[in-house]
Protein backbone atom coordinates (compact mmCIF):
# COMPACT_ATOMS: atom_id res chain seq x y z
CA UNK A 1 118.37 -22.65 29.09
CA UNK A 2 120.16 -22.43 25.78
CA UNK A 3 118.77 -25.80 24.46
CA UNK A 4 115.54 -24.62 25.07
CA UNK A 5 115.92 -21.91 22.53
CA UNK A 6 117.72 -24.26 20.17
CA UNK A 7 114.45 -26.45 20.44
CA UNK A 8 112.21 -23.21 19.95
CA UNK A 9 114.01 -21.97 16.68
CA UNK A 10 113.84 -24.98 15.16
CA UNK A 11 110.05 -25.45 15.84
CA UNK A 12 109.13 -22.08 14.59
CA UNK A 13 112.03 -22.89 11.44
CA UNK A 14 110.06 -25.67 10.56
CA UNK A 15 106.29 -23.83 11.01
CA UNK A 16 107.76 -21.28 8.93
CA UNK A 17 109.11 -23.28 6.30
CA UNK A 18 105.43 -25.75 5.64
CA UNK A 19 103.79 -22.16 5.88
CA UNK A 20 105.72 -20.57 3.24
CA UNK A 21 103.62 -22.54 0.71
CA UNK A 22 100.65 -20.56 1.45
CA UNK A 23 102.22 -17.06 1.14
CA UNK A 24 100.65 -14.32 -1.12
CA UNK A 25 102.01 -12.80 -4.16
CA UNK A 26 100.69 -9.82 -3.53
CA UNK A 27 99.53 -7.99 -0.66
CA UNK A 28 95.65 -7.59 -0.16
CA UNK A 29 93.67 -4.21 -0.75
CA UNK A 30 93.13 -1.54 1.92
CA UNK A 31 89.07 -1.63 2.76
CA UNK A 32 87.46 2.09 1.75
CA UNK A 33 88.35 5.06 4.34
CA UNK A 34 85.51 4.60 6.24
CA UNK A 35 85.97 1.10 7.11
CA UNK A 36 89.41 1.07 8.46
CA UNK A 37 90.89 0.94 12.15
CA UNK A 38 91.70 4.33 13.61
CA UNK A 39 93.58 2.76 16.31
CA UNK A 40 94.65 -0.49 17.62
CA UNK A 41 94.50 -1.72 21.61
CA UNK A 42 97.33 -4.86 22.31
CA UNK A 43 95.94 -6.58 25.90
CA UNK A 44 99.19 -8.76 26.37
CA UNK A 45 97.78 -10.68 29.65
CA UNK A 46 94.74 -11.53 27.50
CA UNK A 47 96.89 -12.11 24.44
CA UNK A 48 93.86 -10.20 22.70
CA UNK A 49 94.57 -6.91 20.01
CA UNK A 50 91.65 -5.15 18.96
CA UNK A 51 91.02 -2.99 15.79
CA UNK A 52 88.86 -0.06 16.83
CA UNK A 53 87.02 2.80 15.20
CA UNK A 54 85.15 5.34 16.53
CA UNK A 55 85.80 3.96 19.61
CA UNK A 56 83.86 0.75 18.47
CA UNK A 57 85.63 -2.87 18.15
CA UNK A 58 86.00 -3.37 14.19
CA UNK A 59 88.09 -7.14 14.86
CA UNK A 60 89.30 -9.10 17.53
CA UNK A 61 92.41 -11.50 17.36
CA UNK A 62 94.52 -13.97 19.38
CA UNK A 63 97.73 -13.16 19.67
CA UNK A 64 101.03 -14.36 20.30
CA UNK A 65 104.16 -12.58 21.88
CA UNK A 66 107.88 -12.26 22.58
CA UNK A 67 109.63 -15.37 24.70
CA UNK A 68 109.39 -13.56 27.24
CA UNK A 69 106.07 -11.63 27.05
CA UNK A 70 105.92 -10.52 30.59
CA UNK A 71 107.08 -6.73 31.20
CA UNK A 72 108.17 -3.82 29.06
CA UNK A 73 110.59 -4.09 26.52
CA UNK A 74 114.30 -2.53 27.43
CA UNK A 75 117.15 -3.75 25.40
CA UNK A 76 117.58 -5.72 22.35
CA UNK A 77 117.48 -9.24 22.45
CA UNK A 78 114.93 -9.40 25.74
CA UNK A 79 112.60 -10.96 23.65
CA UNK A 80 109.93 -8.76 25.49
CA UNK A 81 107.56 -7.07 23.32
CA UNK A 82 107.08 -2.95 24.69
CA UNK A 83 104.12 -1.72 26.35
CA UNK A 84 102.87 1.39 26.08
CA UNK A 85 101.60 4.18 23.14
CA UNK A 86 102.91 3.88 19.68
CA UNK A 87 102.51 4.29 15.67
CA UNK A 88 102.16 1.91 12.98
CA UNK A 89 105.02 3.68 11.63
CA UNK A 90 105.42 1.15 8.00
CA UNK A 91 104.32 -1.38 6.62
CA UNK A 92 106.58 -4.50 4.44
CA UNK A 93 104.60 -6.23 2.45
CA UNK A 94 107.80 -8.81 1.95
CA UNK A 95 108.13 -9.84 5.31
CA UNK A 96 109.67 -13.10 6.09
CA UNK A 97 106.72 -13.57 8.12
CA UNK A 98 104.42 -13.19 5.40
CA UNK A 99 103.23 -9.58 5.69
CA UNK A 100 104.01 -7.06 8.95
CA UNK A 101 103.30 -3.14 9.93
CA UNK A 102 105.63 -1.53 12.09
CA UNK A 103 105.42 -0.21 15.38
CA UNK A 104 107.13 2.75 16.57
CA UNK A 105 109.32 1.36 19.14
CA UNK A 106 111.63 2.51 20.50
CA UNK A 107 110.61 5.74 21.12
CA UNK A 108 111.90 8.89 22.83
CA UNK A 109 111.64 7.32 26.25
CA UNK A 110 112.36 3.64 25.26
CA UNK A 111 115.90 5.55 23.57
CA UNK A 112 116.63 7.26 26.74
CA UNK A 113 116.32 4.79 29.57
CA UNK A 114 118.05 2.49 27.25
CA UNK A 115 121.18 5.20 27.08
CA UNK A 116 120.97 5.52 30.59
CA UNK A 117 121.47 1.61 31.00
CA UNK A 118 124.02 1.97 28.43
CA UNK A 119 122.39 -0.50 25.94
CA UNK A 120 120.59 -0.86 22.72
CA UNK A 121 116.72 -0.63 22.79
CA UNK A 122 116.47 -2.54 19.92
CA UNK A 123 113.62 -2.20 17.33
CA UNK A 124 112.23 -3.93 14.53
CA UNK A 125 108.97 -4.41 16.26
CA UNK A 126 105.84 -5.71 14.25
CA UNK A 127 102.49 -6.91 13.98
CA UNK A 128 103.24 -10.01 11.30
CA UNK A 129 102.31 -13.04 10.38
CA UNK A 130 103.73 -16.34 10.39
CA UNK A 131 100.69 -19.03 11.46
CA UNK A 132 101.08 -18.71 15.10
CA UNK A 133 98.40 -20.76 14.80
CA UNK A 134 100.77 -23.54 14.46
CA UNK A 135 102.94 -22.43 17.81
CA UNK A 136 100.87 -23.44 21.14
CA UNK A 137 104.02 -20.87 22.73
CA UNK A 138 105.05 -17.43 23.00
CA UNK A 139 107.83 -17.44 20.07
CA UNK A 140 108.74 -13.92 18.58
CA UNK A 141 111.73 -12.00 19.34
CA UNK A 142 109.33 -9.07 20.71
CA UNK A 143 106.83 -9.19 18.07
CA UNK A 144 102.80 -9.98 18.01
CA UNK A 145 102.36 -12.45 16.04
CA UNK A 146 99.23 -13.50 14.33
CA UNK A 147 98.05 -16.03 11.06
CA UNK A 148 98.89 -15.79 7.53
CA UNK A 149 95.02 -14.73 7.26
CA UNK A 150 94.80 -12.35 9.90
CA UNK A 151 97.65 -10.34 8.92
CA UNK A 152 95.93 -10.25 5.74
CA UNK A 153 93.14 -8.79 7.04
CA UNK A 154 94.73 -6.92 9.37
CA UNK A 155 96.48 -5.48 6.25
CA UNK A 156 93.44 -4.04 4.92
CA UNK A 157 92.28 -2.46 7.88
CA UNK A 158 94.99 -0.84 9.30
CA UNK A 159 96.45 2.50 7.69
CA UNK A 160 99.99 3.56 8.33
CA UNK A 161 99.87 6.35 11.22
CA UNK A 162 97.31 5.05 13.30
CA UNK A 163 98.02 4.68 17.03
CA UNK A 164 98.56 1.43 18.81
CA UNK A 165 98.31 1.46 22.76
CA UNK A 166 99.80 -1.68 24.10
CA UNK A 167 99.25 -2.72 28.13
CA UNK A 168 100.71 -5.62 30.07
């Protein structure tokens, strides 16, 4: 439904563009060593991510996904977001979407079943902000989305390297 999407982009243009006045000049400190994640769990049913250590829950968020959250991602453009075991592989503290840390997707497997389909898996994959608070939808391109805030917390917490396990 093409004017759906039209409708969409313009909603989360418009979000994007009131939010922009909040945006920080600089990105906030990481928290000491022993205070940080040491891995991350993504529910996407519960549209819940969890920061854990030690096996313990450090911070829960609400989250928001791709347009089409349901499923693993395949291609570009599916608007899924991928399930399975990754990295936070960087981090971009100049994000159009205020701050964002990478995940690892695609990875060996995503790059192979997408050669065997003969398409592009696709990539630039993220945990960013961008007041989702504001969107009562799913609205990233295969993304989770969270607040301006959160990310910034987020930010603190989570070192690049640490793994991020991500079920449907």
């Amino acid at each position: 439904m093409p004017g759906r999407n039209l409708v969409k982009h313009a909603l989360v243009m418009a979000c994007m563009a009131i939010a922009s006045v909040a945006i920080a000049a600089t990105p906030p400190a990481m928290v000491p060593v022993s205070q940080r994640a040491d891995r991350i769990h993504v529910d996407k049913s519960e549209r819940r991510m969890q920061l854990l250590r030690g096996g313990k829950v450090l911070r829960t968020y609400r989250i928001l996904l791709g347009d089409a959250p349901v499923g693993h991602k395949h291609q570009q453009g599916d608007e899924k977001t991928p399930e399975g075991d990754y990295r936070i592989s960087g981090r971009n503290p100049n994000s159009r979407f205020h701050l964002s840390l990478r995940i690892s997707y695609p990875n060996d497997a995503d790059r192979k079943q997408a050669r065997k389909r003969g398409v592009d898996p696709g990539g630039d994959i993220m945990i960013h902000g961008g007041n989702s608070v504001l969107y009562p939808f799913d609205w990233t391109d295969g993304c989770i989305a969270v607040s301006n805030k959160e990310i910034e917390e987020i930010w603190s917490l989570v070192p690049t390297g640490i793994p991020i396990r991500i079920d449907p």
